[in-house]
C-alpha atoms as a PDB file:
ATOM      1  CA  UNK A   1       7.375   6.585  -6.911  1.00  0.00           C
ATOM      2  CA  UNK A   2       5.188   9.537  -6.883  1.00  0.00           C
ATOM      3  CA  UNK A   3       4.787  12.711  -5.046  1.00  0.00           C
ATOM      4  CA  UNK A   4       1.044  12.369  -3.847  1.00  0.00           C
ATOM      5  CA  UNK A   5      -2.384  15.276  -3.591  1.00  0.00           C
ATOM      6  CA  UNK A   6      -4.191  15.872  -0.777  1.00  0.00           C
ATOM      7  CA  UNK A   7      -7.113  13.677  -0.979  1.00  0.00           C
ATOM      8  CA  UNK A   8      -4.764  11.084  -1.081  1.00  0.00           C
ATOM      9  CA  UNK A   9      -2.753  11.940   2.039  1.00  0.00           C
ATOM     10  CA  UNK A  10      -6.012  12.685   4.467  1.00  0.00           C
ATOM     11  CA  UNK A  11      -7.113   9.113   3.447  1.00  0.00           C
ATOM     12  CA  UNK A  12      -4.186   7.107   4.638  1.00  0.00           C
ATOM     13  CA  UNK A  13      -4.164   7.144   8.746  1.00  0.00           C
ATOM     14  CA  UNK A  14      -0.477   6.709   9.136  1.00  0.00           C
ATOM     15  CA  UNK A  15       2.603   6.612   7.265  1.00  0.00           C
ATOM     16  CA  UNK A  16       6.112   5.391   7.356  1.00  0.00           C
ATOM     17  CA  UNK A  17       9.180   6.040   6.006  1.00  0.00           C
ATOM     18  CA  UNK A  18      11.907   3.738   4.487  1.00  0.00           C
ATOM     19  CA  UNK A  19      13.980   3.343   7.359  1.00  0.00           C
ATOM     20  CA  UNK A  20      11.434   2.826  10.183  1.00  0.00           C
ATOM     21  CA  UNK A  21       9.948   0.000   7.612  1.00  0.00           C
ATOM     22  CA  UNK A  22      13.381  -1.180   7.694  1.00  0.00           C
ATOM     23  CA  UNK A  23      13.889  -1.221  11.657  1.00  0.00           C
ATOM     24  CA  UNK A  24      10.251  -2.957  12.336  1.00  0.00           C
ATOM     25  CA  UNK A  25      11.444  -5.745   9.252  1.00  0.00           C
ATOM     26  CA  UNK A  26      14.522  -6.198  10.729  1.00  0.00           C
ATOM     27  CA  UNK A  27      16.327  -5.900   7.314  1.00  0.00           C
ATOM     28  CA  UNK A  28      18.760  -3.174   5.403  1.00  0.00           C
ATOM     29  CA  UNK A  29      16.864   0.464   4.358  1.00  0.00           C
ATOM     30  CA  UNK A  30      18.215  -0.874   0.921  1.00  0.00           C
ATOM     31  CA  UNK A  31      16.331  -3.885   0.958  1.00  0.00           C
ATOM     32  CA  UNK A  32      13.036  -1.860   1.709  1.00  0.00           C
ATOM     33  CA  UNK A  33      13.901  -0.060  -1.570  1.00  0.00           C
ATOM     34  CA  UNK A  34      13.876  -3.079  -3.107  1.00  0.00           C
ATOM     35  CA  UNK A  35      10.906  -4.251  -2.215  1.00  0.00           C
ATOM     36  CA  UNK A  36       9.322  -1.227  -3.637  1.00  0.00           C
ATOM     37  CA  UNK A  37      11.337  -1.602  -6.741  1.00  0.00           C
ATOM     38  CA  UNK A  38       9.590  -4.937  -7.635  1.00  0.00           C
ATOM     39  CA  UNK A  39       6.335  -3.828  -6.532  1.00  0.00           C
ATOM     40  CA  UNK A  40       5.716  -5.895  -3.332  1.00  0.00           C
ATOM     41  CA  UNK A  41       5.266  -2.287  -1.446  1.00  0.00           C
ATOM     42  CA  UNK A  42       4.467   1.414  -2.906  1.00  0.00           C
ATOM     43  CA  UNK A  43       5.760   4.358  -1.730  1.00  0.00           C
ATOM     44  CA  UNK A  44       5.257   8.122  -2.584  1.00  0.00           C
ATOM     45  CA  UNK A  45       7.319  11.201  -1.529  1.00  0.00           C
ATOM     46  CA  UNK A  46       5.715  13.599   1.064  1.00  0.00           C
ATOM     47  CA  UNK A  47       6.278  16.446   3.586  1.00  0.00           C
ATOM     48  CA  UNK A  48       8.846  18.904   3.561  1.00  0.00           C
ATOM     49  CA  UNK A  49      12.033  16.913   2.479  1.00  0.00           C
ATOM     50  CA  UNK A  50      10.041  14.813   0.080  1.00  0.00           C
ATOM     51  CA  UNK A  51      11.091  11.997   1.821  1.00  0.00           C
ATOM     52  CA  UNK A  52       9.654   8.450   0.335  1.00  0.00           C
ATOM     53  CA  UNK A  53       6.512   7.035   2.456  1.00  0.00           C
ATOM     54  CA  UNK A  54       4.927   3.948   2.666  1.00  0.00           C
ATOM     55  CA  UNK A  55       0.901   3.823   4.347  1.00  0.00           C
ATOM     56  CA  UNK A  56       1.637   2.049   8.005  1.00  0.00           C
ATOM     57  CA  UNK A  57      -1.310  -0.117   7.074  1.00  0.00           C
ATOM     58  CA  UNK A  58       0.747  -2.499   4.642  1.00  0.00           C
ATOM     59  CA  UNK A  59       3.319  -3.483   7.270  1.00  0.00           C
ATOM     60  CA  UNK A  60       2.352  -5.546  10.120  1.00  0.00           C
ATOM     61  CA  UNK A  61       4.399  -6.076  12.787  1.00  0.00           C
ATOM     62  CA  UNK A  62       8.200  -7.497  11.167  1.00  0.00           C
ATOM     63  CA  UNK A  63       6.114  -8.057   8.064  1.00  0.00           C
ATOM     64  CA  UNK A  64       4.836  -7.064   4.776  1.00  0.00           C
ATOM     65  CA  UNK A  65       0.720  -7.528   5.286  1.00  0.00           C
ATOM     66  CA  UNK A  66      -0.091 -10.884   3.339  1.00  0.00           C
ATOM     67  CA  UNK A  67      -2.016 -10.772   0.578  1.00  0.00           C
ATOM     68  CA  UNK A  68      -0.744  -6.639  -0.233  1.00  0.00           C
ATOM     69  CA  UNK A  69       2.056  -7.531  -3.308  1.00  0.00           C
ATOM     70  CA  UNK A  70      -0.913  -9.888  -4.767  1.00  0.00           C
ATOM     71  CA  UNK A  71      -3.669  -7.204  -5.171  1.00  0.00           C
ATOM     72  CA  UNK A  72      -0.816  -4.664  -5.670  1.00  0.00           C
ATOM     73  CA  UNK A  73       0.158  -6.557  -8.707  1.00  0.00           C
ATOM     74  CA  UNK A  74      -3.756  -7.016  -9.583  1.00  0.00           C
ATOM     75  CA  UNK A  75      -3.889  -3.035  -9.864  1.00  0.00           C
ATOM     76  CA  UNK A  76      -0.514  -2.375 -11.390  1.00  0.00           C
ATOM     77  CA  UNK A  77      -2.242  -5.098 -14.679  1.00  0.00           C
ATOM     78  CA  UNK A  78      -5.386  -3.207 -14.463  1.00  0.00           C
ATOM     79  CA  UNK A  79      -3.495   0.352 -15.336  1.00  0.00           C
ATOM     80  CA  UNK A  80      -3.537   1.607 -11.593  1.00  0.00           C
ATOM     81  CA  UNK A  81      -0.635   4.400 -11.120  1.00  0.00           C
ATOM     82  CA  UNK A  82       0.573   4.510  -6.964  1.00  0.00           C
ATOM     83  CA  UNK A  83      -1.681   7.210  -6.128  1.00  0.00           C
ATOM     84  CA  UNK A  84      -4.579   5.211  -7.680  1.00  0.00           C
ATOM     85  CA  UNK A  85      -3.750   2.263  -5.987  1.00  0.00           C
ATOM     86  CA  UNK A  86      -3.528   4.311  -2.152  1.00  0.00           C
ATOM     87  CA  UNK A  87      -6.396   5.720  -2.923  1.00  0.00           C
ATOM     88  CA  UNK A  88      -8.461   2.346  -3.805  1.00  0.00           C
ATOM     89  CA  UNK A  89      -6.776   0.593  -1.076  1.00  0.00           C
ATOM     90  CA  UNK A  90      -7.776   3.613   1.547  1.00  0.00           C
ATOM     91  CA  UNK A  91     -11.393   4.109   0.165  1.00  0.00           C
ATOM     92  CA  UNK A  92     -13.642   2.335   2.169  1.00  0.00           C
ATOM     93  CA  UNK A  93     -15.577   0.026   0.304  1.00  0.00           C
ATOM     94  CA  UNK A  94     -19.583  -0.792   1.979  1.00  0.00           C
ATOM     95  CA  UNK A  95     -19.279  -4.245   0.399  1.00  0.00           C
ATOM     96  CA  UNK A  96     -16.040  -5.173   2.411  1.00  0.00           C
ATOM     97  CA  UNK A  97     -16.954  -3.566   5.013  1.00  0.00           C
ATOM     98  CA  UNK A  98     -14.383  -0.903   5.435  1.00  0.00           C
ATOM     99  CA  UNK A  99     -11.587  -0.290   3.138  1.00  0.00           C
ATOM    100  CA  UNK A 100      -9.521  -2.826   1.138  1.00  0.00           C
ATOM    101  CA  UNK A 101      -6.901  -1.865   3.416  1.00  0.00           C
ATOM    102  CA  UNK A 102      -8.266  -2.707   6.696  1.00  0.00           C
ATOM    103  CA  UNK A 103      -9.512  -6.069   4.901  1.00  0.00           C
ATOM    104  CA  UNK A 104      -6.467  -7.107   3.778  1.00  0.00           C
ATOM    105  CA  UNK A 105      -4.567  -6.543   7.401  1.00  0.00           C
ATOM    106  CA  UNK A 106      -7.571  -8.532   8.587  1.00  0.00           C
ATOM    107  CA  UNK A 107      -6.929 -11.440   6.457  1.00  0.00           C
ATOM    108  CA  UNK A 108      -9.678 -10.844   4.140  1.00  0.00           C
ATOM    109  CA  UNK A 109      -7.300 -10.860   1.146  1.00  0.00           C
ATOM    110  CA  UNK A 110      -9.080 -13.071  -1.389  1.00  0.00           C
ATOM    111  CA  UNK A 111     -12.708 -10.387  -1.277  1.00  0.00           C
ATOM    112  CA  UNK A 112     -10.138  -8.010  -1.739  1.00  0.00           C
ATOM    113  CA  UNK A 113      -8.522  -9.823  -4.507  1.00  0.00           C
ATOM    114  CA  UNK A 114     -11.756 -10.496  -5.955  1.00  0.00           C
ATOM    115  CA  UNK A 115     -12.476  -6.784  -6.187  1.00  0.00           C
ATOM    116  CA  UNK A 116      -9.131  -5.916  -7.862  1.00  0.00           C
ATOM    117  CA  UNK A 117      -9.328  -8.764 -10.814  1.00  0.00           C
ATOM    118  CA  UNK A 118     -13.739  -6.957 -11.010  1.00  0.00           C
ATOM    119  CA  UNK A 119     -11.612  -3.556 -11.757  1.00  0.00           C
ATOM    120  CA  UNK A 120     -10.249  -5.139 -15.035  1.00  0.00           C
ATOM    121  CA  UNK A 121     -13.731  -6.332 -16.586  1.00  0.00           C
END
């Protein structure tokens, strides 16, 4: 977990913090931490208290978006810190179109996958 720049920050739309991830998945704040423990979410500390956020983008509805801990996994082998892997996922991509992000809450997940594995040639 990683405290992130501003680039980063203006790039994601929304974010969320570990217990409203926990309310909309209907599960225990600790089991949110967990999730971002073994990778299937990232999270970063910002604003004032330093608080940890996840981008609103990778949760949809009372679930994790499908297809997210796959490519998350994808970046973490090619070398990808958190911030790097916020920023690709936010950065909108003309070959998609838009950014992996969108794609991926979109069901789009394999192009997206497809771009991750093309980072590590």
């Amino acid at each position: 977990m990683t405290e992130i720049d501003a680039k980063i920050d203006a790039l994601v739309p929304a974010w969320l913090t570990l217990p409203d991830i926990a309310e909309m998945l209907g599960v225990e704040v600790t089991r949110v931490r967990q999730l971002v423990k073994e990778g299937q979410l990232v999270a970063v500390r910002r604003g004032e208290n330093r608080a940890l956020h996840v981008p609103a983008a990778f949760i949809d509805g009372d679930k994790v978006v499908k297809g997210l801990a796959g490519t998350l996994t994808l970046l973490r082998d090619d070398g990808f810190t958190v911030e790097e892997m916020i920023e690709w996922l936010f950065t909108p991509d003309p070959t998609l179109p838009g950014t992996p992000a969108q794609a991926l809450s979109e069901n789009r997940g394999t192009e997206v996958k497809r771009r991750a594995q093309a980072l590590a040639v």
